[in-house]
C-alpha atoms as a PDB file:
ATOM      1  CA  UNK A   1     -19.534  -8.055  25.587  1.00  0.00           C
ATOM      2  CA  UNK A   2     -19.736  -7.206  29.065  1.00  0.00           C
ATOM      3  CA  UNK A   3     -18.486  -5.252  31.825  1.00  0.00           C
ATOM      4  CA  UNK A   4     -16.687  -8.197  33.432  1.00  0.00           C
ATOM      5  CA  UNK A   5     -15.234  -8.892  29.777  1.00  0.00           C
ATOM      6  CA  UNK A   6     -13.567  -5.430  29.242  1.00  0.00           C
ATOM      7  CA  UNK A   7     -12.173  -5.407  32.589  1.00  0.00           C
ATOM      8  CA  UNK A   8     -10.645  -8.449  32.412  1.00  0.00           C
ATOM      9  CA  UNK A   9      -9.340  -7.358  29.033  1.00  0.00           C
ATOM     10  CA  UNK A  10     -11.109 -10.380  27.106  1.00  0.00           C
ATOM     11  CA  UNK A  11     -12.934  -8.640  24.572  1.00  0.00           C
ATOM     12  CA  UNK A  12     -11.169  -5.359  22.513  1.00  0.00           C
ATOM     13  CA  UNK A  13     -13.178  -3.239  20.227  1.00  0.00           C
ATOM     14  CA  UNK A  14     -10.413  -4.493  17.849  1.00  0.00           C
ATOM     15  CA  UNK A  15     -12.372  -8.262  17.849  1.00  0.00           C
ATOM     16  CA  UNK A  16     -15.549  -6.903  16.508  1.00  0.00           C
ATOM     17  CA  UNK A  17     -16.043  -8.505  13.038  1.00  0.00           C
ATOM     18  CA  UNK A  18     -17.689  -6.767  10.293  1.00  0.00           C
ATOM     19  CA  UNK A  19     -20.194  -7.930   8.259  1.00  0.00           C
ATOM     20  CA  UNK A  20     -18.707  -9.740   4.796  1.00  0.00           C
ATOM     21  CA  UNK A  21     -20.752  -7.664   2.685  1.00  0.00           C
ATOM     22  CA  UNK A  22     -20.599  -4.639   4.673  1.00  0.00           C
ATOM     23  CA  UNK A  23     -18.755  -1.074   3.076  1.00  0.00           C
ATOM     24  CA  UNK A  24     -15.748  -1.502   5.326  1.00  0.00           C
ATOM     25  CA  UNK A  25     -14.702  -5.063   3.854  1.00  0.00           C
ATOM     26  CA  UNK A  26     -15.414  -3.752   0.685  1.00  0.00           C
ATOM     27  CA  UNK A  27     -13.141  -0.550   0.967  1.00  0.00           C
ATOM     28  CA  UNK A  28     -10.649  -3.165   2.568  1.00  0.00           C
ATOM     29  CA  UNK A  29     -10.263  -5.383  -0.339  1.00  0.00           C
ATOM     30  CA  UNK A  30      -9.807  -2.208  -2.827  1.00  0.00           C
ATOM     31  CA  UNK A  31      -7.636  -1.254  -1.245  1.00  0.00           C
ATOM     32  CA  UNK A  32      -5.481  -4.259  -0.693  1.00  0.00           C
ATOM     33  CA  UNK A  33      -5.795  -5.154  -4.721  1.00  0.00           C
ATOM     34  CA  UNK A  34      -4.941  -1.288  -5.419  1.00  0.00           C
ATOM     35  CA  UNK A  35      -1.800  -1.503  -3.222  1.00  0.00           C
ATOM     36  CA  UNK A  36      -0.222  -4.667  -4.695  1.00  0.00           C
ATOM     37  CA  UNK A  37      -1.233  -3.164  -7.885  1.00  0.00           C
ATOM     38  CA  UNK A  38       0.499   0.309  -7.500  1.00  0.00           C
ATOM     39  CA  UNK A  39       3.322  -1.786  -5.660  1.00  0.00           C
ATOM     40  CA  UNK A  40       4.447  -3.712  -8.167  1.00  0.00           C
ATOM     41  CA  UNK A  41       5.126  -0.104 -10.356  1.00  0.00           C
ATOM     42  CA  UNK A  42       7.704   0.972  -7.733  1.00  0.00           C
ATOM     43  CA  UNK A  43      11.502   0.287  -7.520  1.00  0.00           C
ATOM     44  CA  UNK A  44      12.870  -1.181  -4.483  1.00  0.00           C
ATOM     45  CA  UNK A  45      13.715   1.947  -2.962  1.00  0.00           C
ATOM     46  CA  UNK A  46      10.032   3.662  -3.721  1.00  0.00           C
ATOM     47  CA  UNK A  47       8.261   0.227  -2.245  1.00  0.00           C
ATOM     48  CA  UNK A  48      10.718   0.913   1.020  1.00  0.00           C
ATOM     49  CA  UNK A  49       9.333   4.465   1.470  1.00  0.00           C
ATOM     50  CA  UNK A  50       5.814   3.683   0.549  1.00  0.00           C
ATOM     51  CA  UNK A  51       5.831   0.682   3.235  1.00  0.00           C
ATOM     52  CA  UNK A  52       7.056   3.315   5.979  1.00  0.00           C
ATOM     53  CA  UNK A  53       4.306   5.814   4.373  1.00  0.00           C
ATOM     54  CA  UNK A  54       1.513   2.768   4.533  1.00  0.00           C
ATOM     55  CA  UNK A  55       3.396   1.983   8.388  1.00  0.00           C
ATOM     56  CA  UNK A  56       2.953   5.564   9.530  1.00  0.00           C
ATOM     57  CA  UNK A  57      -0.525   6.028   8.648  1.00  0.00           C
ATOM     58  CA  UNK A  58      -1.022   2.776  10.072  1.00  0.00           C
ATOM     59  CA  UNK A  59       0.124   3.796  13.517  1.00  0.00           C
ATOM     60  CA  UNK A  60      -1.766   7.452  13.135  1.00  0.00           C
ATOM     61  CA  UNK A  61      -4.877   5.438  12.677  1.00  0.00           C
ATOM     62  CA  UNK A  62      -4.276   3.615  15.841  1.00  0.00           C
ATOM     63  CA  UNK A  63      -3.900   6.582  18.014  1.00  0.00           C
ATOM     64  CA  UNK A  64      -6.848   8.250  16.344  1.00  0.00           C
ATOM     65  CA  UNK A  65      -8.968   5.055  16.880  1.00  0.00           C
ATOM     66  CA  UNK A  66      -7.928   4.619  20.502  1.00  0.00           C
ATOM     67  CA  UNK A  67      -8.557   7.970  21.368  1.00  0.00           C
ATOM     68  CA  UNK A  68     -12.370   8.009  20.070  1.00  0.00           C
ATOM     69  CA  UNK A  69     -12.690   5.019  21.697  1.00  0.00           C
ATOM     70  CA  UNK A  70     -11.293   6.562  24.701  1.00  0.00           C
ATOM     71  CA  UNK A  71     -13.344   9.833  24.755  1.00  0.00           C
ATOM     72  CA  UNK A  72     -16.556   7.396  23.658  1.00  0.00           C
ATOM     73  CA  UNK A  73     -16.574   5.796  26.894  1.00  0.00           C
ATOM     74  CA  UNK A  74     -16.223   8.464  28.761  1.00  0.00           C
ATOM     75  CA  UNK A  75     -19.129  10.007  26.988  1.00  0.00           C
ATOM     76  CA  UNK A  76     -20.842   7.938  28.065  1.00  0.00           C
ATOM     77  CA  UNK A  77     -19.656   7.480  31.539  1.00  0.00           C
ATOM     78  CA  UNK A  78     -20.602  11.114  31.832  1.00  0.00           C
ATOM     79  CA  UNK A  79     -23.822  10.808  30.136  1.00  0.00           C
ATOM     80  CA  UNK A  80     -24.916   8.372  32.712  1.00  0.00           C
ATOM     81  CA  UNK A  81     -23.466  10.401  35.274  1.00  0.00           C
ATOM     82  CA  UNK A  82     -25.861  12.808  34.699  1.00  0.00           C
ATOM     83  CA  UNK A  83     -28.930  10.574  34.286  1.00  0.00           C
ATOM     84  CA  UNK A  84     -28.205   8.985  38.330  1.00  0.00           C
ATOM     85  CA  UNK A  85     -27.754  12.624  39.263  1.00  0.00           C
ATOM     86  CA  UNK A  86     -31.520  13.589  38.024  1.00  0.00           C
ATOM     87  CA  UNK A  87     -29.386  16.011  35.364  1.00  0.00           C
ATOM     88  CA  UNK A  88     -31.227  17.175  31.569  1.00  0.00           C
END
């Protein structure tokens, strides 16, 4: 990924792919077999207000991510900041 790429919006950290055998896609499929699995033990009405539970967290997690990403860049930006300006 370059520069060029994130300014023209071609390349999100969203695209990255993680390694098949990596924790993350592990944790990922748990998860996904433990949530069918608990889902199937709910009423209707329970399943509703678990998928707005499982929506909500979904959306927290995207603010949290986008924010890290966010003050990881300009980290960075600072960090090299400093290193042109003959800083520490």
């Amino acid at each position: 990924m370059t520069i060029k790429d994130i300014y023209h919006g071609n390349r999100a950290p969203i695209d990255m792919q993680f390694d098949t055998n990596s924790r993350y896609v592990g944790l990922s499929k748990e998860w996904l077999r433990l949530h069918e699995e608990f889902k199937e033990t709910l009423s209707a009405e329970q399943n509703e207000m678990f998928n707005k539970l499982c929506d909500i967290q979904g959306e927290q997690t995207t603010i949290s991510n986008e924010r890290s990403y966010k003050q990881g860049f300009c980290d960075g930006a600072e960090l090299m900041r400093d290193i042109i300006e003959g800083g520490d």
